[in-house]
C-alpha atoms as a PDB file:
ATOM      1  CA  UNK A   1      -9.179 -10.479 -13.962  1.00  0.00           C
ATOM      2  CA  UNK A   2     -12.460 -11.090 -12.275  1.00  0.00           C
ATOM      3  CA  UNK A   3     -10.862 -11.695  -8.989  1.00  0.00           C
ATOM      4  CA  UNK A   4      -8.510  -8.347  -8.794  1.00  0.00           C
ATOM      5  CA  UNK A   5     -11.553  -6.340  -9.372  1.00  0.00           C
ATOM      6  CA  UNK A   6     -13.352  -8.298  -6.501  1.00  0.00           C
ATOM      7  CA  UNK A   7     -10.576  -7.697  -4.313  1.00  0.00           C
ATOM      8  CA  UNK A   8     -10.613  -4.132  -5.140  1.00  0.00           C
ATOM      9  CA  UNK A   9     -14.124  -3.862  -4.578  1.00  0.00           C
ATOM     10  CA  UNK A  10     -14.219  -5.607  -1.262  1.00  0.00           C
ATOM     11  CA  UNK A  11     -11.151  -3.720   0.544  1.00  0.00           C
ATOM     12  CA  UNK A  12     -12.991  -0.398  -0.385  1.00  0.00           C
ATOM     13  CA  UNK A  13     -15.582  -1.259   2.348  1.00  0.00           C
ATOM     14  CA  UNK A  14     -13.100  -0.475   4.912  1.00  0.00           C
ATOM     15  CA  UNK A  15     -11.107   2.729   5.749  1.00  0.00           C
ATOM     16  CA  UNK A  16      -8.319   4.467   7.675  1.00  0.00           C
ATOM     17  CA  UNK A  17      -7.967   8.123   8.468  1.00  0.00           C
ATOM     18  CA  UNK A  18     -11.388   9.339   5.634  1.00  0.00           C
ATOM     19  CA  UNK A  19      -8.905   7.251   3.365  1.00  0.00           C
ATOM     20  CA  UNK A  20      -9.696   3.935   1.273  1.00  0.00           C
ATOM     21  CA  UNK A  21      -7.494   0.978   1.893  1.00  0.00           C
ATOM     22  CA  UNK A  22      -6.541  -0.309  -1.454  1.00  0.00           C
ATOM     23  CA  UNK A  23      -5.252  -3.499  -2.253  1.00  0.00           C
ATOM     24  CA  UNK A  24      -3.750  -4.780  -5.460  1.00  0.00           C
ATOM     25  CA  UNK A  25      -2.551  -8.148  -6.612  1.00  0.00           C
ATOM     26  CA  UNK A  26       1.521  -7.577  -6.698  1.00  0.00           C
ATOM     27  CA  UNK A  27       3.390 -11.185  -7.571  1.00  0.00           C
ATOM     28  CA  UNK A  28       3.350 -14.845  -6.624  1.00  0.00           C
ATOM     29  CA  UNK A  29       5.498 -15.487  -3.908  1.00  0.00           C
ATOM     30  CA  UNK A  30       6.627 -18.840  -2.167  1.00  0.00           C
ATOM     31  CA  UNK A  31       4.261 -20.186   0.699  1.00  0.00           C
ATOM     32  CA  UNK A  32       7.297 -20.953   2.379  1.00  0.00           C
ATOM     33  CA  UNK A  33       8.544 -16.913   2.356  1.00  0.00           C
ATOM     34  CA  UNK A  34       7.198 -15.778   6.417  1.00  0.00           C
ATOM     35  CA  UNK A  35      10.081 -13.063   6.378  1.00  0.00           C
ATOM     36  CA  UNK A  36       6.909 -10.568   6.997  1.00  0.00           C
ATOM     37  CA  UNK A  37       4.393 -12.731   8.579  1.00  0.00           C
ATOM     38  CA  UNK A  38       2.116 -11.179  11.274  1.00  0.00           C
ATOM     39  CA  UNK A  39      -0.154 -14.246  11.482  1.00  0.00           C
ATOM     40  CA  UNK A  40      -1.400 -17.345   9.953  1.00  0.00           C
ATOM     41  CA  UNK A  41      -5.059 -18.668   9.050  1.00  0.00           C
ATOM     42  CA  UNK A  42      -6.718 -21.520   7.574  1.00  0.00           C
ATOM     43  CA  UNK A  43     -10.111 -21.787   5.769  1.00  0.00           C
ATOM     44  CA  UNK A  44     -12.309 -24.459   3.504  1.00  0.00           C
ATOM     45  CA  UNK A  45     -12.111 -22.345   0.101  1.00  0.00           C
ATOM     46  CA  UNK A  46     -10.563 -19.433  -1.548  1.00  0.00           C
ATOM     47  CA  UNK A  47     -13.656 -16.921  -0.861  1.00  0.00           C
ATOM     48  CA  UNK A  48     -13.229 -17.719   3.153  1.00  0.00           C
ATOM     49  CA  UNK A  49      -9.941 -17.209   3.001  1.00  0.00           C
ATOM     50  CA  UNK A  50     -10.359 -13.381   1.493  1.00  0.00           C
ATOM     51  CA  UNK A  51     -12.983 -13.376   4.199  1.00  0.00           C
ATOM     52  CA  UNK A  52     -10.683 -14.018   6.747  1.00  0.00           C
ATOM     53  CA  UNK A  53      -7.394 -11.886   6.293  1.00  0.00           C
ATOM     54  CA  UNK A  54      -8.847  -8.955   4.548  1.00  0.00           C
ATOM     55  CA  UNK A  55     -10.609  -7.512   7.488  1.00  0.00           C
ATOM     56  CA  UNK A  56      -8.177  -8.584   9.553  1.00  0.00           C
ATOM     57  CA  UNK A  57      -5.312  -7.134   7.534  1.00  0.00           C
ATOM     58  CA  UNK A  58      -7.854  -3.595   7.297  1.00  0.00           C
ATOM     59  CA  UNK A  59      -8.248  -3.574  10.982  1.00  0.00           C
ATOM     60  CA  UNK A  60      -3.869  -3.947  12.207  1.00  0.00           C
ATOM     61  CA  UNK A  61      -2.160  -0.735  11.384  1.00  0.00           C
ATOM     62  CA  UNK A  62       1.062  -2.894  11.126  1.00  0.00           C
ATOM     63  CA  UNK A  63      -0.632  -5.061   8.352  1.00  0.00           C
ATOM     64  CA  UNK A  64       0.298  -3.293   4.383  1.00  0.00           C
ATOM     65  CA  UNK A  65      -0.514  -6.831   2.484  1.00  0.00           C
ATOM     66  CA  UNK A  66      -1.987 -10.531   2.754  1.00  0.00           C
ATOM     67  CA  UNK A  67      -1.119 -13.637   0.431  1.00  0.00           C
ATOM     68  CA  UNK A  68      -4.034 -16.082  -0.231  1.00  0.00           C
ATOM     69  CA  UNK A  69      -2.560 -19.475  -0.700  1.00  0.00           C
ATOM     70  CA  UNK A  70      -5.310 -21.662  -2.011  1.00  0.00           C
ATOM     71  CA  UNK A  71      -2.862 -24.743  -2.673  1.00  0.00           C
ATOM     72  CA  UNK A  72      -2.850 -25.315   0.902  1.00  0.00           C
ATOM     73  CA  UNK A  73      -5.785 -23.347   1.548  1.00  0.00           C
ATOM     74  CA  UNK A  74      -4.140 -20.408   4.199  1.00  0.00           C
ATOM     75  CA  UNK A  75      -3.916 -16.993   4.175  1.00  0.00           C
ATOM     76  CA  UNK A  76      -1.621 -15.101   6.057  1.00  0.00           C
ATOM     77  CA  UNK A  77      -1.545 -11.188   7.122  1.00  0.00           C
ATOM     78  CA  UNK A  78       1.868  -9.209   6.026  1.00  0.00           C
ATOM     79  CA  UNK A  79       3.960  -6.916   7.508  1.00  0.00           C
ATOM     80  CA  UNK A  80       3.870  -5.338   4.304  1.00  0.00           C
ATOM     81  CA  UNK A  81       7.190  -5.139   1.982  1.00  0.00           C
ATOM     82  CA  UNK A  82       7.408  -5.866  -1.445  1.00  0.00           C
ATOM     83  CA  UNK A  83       9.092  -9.399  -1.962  1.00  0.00           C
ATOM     84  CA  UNK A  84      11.763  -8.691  -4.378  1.00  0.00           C
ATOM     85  CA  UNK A  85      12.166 -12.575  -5.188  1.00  0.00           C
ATOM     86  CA  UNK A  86       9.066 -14.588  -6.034  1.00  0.00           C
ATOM     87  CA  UNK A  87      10.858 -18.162  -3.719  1.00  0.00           C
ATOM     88  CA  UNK A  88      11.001 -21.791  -4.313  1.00  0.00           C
ATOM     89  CA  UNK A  89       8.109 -22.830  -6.971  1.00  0.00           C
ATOM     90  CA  UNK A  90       8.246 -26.342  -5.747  1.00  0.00           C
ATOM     91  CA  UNK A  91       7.376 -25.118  -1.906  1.00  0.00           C
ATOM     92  CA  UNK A  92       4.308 -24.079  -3.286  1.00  0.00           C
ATOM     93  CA  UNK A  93       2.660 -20.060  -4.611  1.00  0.00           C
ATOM     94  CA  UNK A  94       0.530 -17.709  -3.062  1.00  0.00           C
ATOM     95  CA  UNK A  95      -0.514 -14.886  -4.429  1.00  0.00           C
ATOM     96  CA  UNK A  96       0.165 -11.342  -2.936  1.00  0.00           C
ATOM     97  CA  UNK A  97      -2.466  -8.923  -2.605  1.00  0.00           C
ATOM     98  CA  UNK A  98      -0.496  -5.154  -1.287  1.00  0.00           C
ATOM     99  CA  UNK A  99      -0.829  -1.343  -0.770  1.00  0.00           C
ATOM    100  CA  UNK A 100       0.532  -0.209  -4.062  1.00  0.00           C
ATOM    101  CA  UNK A 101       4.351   0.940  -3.837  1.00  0.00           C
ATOM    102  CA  UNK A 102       7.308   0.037  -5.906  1.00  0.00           C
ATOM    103  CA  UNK A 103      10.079  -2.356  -5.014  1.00  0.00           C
ATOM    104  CA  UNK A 104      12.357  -1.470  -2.510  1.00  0.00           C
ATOM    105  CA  UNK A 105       9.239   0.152  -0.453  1.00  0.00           C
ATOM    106  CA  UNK A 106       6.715   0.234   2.432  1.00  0.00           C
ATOM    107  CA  UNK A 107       3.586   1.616   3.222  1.00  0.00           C
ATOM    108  CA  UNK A 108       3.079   3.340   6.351  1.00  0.00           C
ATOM    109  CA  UNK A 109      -0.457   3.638   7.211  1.00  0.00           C
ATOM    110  CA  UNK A 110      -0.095   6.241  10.123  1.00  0.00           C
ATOM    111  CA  UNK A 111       1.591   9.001   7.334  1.00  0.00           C
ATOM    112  CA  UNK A 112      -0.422   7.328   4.473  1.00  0.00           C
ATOM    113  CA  UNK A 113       3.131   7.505   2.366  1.00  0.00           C
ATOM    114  CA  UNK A 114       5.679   4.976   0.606  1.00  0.00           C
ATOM    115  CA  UNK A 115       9.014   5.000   2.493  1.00  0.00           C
ATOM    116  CA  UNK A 116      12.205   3.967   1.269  1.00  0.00           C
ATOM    117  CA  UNK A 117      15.083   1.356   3.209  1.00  0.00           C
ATOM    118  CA  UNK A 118      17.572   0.449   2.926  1.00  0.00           C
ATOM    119  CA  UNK A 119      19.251  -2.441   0.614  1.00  0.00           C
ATOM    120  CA  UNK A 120      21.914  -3.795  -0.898  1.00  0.00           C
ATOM    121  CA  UNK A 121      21.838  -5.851  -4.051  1.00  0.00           C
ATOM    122  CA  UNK A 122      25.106  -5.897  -5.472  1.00  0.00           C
ATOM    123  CA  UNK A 123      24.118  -5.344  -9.221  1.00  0.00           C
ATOM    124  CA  UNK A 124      26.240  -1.998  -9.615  1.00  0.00           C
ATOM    125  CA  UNK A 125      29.636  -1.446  -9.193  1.00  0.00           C
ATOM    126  CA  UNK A 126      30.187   1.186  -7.489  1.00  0.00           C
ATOM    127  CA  UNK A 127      26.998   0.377  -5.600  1.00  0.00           C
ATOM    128  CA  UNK A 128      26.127   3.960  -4.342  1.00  0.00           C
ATOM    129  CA  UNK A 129      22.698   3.039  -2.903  1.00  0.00           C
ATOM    130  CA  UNK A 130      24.112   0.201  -1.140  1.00  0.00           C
ATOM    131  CA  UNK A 131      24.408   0.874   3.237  1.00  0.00           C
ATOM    132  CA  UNK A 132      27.148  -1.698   3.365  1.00  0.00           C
ATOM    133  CA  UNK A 133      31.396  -1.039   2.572  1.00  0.00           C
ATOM    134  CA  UNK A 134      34.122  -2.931   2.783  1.00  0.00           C
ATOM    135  CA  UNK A 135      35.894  -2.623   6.654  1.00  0.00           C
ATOM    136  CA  UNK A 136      39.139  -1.728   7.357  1.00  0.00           C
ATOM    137  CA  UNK A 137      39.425  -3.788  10.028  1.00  0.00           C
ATOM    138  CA  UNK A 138      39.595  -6.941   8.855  1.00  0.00           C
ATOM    139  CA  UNK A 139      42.228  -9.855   7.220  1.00  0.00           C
ATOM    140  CA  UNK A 140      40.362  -9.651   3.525  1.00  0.00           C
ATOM    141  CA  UNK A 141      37.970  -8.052   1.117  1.00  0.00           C
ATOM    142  CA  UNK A 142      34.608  -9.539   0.421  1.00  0.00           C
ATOM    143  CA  UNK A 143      34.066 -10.248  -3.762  1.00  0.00           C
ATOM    144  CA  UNK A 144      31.727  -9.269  -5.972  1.00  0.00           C
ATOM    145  CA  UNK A 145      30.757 -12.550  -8.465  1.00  0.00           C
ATOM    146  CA  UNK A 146      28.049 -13.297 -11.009  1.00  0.00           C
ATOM    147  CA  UNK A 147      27.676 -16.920 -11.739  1.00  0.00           C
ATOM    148  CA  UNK A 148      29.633 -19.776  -9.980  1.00  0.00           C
ATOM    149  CA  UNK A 149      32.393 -19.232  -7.635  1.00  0.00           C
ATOM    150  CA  UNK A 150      36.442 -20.033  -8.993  1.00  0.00           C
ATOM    151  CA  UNK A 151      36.173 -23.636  -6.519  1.00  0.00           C
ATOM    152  CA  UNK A 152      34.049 -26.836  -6.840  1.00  0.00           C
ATOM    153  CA  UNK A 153      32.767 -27.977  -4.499  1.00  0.00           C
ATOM    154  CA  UNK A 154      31.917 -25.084  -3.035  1.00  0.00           C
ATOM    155  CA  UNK A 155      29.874 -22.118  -3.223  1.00  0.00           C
ATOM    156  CA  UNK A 156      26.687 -20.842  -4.868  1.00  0.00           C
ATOM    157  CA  UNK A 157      26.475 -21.323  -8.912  1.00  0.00           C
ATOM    158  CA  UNK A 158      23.904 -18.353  -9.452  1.00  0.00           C
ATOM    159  CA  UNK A 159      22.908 -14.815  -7.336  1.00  0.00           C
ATOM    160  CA  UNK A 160      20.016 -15.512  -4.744  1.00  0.00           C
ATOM    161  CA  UNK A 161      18.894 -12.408  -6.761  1.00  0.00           C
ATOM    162  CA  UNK A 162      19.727 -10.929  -9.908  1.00  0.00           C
ATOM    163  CA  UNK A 163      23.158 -11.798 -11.337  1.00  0.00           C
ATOM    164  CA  UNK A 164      25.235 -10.730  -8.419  1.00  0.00           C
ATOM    165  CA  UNK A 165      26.324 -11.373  -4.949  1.00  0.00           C
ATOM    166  CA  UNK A 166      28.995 -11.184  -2.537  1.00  0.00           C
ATOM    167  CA  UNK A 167      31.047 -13.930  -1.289  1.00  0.00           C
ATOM    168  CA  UNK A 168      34.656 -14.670   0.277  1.00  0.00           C
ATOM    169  CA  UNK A 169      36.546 -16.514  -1.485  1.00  0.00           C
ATOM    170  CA  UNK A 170      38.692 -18.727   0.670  1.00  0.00           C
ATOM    171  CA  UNK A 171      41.524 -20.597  -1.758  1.00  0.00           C
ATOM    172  CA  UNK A 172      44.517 -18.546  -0.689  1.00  0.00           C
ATOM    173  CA  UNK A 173      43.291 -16.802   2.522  1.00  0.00           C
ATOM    174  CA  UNK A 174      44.803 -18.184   6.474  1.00  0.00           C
ATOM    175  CA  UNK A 175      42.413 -19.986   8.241  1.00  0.00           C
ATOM    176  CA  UNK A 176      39.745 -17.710  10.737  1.00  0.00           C
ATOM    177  CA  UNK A 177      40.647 -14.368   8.759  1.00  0.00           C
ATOM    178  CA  UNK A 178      37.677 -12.145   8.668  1.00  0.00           C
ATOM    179  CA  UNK A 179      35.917 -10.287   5.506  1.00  0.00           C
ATOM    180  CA  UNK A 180      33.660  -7.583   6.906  1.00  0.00           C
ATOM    181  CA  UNK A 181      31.409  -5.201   5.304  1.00  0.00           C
ATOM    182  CA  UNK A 182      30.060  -2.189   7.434  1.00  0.00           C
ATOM    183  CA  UNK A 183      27.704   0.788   7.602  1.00  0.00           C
ATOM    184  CA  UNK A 184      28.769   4.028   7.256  1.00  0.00           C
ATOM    185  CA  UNK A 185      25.796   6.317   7.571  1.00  0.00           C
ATOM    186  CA  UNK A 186      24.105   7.641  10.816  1.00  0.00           C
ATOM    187  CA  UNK A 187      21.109   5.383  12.154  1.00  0.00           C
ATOM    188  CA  UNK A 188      18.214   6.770  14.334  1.00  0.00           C
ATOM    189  CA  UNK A 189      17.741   5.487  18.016  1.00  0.00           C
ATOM    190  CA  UNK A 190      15.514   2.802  17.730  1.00  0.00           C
ATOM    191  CA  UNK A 191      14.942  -0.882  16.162  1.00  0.00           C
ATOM    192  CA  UNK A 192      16.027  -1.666  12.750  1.00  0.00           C
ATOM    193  CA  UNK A 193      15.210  -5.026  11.274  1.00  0.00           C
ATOM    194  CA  UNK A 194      18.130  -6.493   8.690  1.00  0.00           C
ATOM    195  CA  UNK A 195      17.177  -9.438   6.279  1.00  0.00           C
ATOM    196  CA  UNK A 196      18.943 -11.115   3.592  1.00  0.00           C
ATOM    197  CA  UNK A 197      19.519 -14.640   1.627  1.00  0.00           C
ATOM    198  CA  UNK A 198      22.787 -16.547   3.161  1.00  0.00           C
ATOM    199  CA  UNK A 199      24.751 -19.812   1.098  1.00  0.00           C
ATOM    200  CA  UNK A 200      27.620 -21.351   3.195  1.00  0.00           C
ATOM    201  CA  UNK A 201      28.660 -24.564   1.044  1.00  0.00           C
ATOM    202  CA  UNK A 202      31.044 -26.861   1.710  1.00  0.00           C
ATOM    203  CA  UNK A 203      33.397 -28.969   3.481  1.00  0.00           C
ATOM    204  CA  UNK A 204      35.286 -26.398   5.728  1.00  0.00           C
ATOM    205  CA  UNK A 205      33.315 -23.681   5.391  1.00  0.00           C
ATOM    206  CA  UNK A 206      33.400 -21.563   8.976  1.00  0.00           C
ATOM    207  CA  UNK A 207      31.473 -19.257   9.964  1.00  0.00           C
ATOM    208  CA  UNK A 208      28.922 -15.924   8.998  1.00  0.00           C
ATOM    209  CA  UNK A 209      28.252 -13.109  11.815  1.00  0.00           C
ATOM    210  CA  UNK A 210      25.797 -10.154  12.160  1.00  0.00           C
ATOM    211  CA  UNK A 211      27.216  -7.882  14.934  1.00  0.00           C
ATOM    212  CA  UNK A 212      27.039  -4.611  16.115  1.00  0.00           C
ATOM    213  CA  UNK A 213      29.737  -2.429  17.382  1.00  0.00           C
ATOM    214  CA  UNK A 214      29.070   1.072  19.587  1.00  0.00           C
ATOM    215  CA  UNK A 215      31.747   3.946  19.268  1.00  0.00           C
ATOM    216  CA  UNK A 216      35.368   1.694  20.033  1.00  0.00           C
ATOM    217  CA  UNK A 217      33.551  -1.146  22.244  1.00  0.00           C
ATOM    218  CA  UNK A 218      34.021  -4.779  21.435  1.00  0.00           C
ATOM    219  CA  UNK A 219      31.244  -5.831  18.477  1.00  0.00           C
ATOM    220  CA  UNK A 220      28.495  -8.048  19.684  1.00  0.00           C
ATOM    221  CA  UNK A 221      26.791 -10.655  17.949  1.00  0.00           C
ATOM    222  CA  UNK A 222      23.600 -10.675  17.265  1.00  0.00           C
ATOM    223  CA  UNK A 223      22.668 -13.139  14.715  1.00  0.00           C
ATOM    224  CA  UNK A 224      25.654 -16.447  14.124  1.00  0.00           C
ATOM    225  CA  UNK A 225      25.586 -19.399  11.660  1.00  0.00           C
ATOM    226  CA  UNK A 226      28.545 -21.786  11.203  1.00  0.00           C
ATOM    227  CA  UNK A 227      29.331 -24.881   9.295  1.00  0.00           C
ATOM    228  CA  UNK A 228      28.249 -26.594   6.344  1.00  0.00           C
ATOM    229  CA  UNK A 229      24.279 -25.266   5.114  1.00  0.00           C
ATOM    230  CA  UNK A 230      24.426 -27.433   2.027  1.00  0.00           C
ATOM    231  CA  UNK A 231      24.242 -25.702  -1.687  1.00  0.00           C
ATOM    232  CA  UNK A 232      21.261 -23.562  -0.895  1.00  0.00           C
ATOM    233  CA  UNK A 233      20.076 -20.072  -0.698  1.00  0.00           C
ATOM    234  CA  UNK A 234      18.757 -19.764   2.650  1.00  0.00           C
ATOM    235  CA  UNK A 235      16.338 -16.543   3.593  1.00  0.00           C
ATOM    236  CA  UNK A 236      16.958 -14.787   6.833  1.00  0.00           C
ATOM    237  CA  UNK A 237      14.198 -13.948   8.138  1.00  0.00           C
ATOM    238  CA  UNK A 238      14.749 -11.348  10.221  1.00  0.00           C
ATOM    239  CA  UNK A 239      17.351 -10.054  13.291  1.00  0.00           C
ATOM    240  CA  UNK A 240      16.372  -7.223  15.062  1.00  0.00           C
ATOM    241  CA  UNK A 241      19.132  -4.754  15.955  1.00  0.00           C
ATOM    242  CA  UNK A 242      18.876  -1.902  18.458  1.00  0.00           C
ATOM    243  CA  UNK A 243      20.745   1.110  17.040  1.00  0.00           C
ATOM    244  CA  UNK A 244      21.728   4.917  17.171  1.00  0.00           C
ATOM    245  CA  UNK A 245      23.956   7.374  15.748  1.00  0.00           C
ATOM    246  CA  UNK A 246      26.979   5.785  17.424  1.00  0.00           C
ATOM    247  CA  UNK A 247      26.484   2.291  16.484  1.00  0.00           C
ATOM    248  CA  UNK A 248      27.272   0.474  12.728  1.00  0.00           C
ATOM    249  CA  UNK A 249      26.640  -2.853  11.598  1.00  0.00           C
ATOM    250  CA  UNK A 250      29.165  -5.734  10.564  1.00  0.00           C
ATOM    251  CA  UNK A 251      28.481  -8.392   8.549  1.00  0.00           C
ATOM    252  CA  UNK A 252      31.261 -10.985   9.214  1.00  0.00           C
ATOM    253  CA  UNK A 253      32.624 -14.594   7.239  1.00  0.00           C
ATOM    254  CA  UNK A 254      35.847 -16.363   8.228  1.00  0.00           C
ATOM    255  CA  UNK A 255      37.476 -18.441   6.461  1.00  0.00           C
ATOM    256  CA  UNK A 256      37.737 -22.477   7.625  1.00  0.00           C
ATOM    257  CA  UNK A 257      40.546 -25.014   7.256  1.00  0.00           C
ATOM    258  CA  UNK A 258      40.571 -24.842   3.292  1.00  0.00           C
ATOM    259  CA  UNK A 259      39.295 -23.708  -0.028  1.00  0.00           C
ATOM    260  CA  UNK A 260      35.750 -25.539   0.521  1.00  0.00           C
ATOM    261  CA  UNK A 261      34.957 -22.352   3.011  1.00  0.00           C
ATOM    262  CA  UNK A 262      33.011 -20.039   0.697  1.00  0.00           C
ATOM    263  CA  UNK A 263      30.410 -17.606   2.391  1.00  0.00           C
ATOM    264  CA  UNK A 264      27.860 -15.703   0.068  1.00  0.00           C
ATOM    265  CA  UNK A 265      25.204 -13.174   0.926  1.00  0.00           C
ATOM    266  CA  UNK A 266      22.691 -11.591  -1.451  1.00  0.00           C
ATOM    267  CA  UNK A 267      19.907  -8.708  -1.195  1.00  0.00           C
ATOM    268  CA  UNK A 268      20.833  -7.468   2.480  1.00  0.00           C
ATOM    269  CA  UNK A 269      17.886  -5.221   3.362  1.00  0.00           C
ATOM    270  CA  UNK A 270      17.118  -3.078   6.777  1.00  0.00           C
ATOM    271  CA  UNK A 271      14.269  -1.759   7.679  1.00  0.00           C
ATOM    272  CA  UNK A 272      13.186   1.164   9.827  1.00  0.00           C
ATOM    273  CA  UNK A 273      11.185  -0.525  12.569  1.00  0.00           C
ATOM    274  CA  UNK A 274      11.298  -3.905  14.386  1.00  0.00           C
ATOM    275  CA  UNK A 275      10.911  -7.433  12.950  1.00  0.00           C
ATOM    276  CA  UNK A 276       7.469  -9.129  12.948  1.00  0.00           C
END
């Protein structure tokens, strides 16, 4: 307890617009997580690391949060988004100091406000809050799956997040058919940054896209990862796309040479300005 009110206390020294920045301890996250890293620093103890990145942090207007990792004795400024998963114990914890808003949110510091993005988790079905549908222009639909997939060998056993994802299942589908979901809503003109957790396990699995297609032109392909990733969650850490009210967003798996070809994405999010 001692060292949340410190925190408090010292980030009150600083302030924005005849406003106090406040900072509050949010989670433990994995040192490995840099989905929202602005930048890196390294210190001899715990108190020069708070002396480090919390002026730092008060003095970027891009900066909402900073983690203090004392196991490997960093701390690194944030971008500012509430983790929703707290990573990979074994890589290591740091712990999360943030402008207060719920999950799902970010502060902006200009409008002193919580916004909202967009996500898409998978938990409901119908998933109204979700930006992402299935396409009619593809081979096959994408599947919603708590739990292990219906193949060995391939394919996560658990949700990245939660107790559901979405994955293609690839036992009775011809080879390089495409599942693709979509966005259907109307973006503003200007950079949008999409994140989510990716598993592509085993033998013949193909191939997972992030493209963008304007009004009837051909899609192009802005983020591409093929092959075998091993049974892992993997974190995307970021692609930034360019869009406006003509342009949508596909998210793309084939399906490889036999049933070991399962493709499996969990809590897709995009955000309202550029990457890191």
């Amino acid at each position: 307890m001692y060292l949340f009110g410190f925190i408090i206390c010292f980030i009150k020294i600083a302030s924005l617009a005849n406003a106090c920045l406040e900072f509050k301890f949010s989670r433990e996250i994995s040192a490995s997580d840099s989905v929202q890293v602005i930048s890196n620093y390294t210190g001899s103890s715990k108190e020069e690391l708070f002396g480090l990145c919390v002026p730092r942090c008060s003095s970027d207007m891009a900066c909402n949060a900073f983690d203090i990792c004392v196991e490997n004795l960093q701390c690194r400024t944030i971008r500012g988004w509430t983790p929703i998963l707290p990573g990979n114990a074994s890589a290591g914890l740091c712990q999360r100091h943030q402008m207060e808003c719920d999950d799902g949110y970010y502060y902006n510091r200009e409008k002193e406000t919580c916004n909202s993005h967009e996500y898409c988790d998978f938990e409901d079905d119908p998933e109204s809050s979700c930006f992402l549908s299935e396409s009619t222009a593809d081979e096959f639909d994408w599947t919603r799956q708590t739990g292990s997939t219906t193949s060995v060998a391939t394919g996560p056993t658990s949700a990245a997040s939660g107790q559901y994802y979405k994955y293609i299942e690839t036992s009775a589908v011809v080879q390089h058919e495409r599942a693709i979901l979509e966005t259907t809503k109307t973006f503003q003109d200007k950079t949008y940054c999409l994140t989510m957790y990716y598993h592509m396990y085993g033998d013949t699995t193909e191939s997972l896209f992030i493209r963008t297609k304007k009004g009837n032109d051909a899609p192009i392909t802005r983020w591409q990862k093929s092959g075998n990733q091993g049974n892992s969650w993997y974190q995307l850490s970021g692609v930034n796309l360019t869009l406006d009210s003509q342009t949508k967003i596909l998210i793309e798996a084939t399906k490889g040479s036999s049933y070991t070809g399962d493709i499996a994405i969990d809590y897709v999010e995009l955000w309202p300005f550029a990457c890191p």
